[in-house]
C-alpha atoms as a PDB file:
ATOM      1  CA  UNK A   1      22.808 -43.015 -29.054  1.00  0.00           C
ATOM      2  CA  UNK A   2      21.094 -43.098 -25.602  1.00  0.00           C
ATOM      3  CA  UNK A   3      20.021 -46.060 -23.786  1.00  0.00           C
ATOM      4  CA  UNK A   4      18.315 -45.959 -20.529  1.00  0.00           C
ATOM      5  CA  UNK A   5      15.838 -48.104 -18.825  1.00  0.00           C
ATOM      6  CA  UNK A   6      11.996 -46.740 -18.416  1.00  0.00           C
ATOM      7  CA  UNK A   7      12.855 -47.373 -14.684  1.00  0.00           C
ATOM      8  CA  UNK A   8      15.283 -44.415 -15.019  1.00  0.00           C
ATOM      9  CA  UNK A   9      12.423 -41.965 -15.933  1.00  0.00           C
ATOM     10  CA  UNK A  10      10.701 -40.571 -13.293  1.00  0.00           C
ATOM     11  CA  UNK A  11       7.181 -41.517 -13.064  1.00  0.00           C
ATOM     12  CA  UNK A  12       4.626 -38.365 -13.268  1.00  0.00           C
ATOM     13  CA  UNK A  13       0.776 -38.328 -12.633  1.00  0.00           C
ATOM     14  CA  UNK A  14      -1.384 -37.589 -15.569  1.00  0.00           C
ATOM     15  CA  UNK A  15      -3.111 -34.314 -15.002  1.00  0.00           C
ATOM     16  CA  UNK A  16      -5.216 -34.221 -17.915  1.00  0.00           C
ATOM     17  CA  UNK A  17      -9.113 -33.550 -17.455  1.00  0.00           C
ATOM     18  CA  UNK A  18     -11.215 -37.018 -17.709  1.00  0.00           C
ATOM     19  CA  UNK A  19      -7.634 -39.095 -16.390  1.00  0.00           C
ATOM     20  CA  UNK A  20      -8.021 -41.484 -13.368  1.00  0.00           C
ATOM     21  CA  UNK A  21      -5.123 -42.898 -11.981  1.00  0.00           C
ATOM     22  CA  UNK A  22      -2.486 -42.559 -14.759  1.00  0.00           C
ATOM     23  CA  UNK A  23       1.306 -41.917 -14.954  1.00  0.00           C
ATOM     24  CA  UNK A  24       3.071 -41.148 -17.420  1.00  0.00           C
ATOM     25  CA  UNK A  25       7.079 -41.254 -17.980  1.00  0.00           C
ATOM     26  CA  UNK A  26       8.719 -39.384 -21.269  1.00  0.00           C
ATOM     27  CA  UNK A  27      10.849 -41.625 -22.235  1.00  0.00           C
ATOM     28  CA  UNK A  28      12.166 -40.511 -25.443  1.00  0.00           C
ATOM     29  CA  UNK A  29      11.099 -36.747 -25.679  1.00  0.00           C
ATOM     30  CA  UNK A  30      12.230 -33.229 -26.052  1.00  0.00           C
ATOM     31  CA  UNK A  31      15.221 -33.742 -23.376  1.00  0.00           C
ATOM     32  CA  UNK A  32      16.777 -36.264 -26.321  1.00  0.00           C
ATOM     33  CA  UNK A  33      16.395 -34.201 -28.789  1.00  0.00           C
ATOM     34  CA  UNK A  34      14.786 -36.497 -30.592  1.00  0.00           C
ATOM     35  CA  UNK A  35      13.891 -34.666 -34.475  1.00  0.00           C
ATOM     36  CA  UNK A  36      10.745 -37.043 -35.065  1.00  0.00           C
ATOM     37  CA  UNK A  37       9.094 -38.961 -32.685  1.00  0.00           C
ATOM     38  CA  UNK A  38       8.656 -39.039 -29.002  1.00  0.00           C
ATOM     39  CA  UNK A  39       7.935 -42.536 -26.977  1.00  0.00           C
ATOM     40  CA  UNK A  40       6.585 -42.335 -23.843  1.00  0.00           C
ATOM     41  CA  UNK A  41       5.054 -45.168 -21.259  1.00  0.00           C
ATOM     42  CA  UNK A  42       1.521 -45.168 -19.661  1.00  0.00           C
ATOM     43  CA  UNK A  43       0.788 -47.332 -16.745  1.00  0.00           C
ATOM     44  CA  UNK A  44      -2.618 -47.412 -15.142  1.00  0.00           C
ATOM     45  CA  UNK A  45      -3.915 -48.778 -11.890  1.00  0.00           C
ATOM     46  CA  UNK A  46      -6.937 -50.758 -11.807  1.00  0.00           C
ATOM     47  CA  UNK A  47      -9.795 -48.983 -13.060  1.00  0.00           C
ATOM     48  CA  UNK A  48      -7.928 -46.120 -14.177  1.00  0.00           C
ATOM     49  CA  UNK A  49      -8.084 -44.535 -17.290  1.00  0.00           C
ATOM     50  CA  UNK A  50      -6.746 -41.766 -19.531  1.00  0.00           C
ATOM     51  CA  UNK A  51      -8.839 -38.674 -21.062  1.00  0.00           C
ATOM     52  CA  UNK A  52     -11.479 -39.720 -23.460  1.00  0.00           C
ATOM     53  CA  UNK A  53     -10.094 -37.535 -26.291  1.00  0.00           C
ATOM     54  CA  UNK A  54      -8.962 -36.541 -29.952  1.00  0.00           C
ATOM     55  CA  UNK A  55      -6.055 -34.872 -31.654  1.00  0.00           C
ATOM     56  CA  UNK A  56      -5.087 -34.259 -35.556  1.00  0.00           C
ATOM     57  CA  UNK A  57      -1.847 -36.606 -34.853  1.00  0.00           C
ATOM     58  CA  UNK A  58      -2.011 -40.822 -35.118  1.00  0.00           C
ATOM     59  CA  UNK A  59      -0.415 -42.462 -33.022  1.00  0.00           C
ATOM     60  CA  UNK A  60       0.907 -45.659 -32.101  1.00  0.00           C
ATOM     61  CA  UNK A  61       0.143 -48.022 -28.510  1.00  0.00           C
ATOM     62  CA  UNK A  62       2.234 -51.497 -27.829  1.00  0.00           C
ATOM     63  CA  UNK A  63       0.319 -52.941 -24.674  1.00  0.00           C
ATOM     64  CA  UNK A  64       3.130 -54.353 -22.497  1.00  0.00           C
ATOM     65  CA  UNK A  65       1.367 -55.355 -19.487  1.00  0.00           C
ATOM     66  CA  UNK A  66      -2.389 -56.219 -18.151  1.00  0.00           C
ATOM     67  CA  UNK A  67      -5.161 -56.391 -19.711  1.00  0.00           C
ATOM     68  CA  UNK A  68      -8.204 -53.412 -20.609  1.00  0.00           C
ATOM     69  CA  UNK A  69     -10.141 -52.168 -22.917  1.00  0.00           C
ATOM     70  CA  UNK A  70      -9.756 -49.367 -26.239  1.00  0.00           C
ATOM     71  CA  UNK A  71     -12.337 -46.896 -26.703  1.00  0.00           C
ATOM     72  CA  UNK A  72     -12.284 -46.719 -30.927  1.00  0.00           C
ATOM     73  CA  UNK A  73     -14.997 -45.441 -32.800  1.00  0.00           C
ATOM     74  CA  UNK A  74     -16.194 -48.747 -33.227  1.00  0.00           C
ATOM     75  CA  UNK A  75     -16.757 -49.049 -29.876  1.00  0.00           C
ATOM     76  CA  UNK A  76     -15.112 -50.186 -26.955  1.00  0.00           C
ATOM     77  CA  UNK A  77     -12.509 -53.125 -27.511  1.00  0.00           C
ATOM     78  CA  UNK A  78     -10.701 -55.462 -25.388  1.00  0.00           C
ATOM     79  CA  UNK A  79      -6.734 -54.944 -25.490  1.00  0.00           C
ATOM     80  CA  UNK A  80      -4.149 -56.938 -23.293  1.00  0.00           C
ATOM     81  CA  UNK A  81      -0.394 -57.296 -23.546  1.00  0.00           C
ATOM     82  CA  UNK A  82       1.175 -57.794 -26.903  1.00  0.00           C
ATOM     83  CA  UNK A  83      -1.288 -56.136 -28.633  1.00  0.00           C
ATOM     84  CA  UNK A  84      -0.496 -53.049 -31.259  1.00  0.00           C
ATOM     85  CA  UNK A  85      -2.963 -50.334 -31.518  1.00  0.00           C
ATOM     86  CA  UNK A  86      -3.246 -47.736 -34.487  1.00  0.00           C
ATOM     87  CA  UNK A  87      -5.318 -44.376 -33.648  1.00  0.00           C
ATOM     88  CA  UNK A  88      -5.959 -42.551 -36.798  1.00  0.00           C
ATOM     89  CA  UNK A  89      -6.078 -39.019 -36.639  1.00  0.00           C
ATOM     90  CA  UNK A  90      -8.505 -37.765 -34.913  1.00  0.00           C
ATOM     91  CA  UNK A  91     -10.278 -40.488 -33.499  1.00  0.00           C
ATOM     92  CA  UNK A  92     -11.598 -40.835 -30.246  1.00  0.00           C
ATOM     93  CA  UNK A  93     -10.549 -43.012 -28.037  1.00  0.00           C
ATOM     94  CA  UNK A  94      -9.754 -43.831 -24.468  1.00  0.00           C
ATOM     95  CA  UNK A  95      -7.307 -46.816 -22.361  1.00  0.00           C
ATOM     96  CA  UNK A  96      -9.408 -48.437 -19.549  1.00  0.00           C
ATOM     97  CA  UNK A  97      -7.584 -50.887 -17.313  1.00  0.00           C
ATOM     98  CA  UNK A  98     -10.257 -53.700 -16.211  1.00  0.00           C
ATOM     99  CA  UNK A  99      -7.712 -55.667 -14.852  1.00  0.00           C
ATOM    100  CA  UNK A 100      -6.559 -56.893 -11.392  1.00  0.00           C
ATOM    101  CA  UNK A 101      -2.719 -55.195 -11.838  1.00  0.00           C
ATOM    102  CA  UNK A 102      -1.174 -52.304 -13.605  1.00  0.00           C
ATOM    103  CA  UNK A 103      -1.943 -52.207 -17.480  1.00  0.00           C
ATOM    104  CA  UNK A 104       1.406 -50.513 -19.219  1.00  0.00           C
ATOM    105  CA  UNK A 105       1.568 -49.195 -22.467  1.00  0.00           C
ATOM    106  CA  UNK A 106       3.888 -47.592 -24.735  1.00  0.00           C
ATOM    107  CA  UNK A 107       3.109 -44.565 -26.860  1.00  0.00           C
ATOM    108  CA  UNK A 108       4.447 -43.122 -30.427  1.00  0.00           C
ATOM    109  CA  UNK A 109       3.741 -39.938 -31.049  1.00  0.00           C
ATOM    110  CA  UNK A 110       4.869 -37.447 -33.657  1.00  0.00           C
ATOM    111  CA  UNK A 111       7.008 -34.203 -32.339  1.00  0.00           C
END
């Protein structure tokens, strides 16, 4: 078992094409060995945003902090902390921070 906090995990800019103002820090990843899934945390300053995008792999967002909005294929939707998010396979979508402070998310993905 490992347990560490997300503080331990150094903090990394998001590089991506279409990302604003995004880090990124792999929590549970390839460096656990972890078989299945990987978790990893998002925070964005204000106004920053990650890569409008797709992929054939769901995944799973828990909004921990601030407030922004979800780019779904419905549209764009309002998310703040506490919220769960769903993104079906290949759906586009996008995290916006329209807040004042730093919106943090975590982020399931499989391996």
């Amino acid at each position: 078992m490992i347990i560490k906090t997300a503080e331990e995990v150094p903090a990394e800019p998001v590089e991506m094409d279409g990302a604003s103002d995004v880090t990124i820090r792999l929590l549970i990843h390839e460096a656990e060995e972890a078989p299945n899934f990987h978790m990893r945390q998002f925070t964005l300053a204000p106004g920053g945003h990650t890569p409008r995008h797709t992929h054939d792999w769901e995944h799973e967002v828990y909004v921990l902090a601030g407030a922004g909005v979800a780019l779904t294929p419905d549209g764009e939707k309002p998310v703040a902390a506490g919220d769960c998010i769903y993104v079906a396979p290949n759906d586009e979508h996008q995290f916006r921070n329209t807040g004042d402070g730093e919106m943090k998310f975590l982020c399931l993905v499989p391996k």
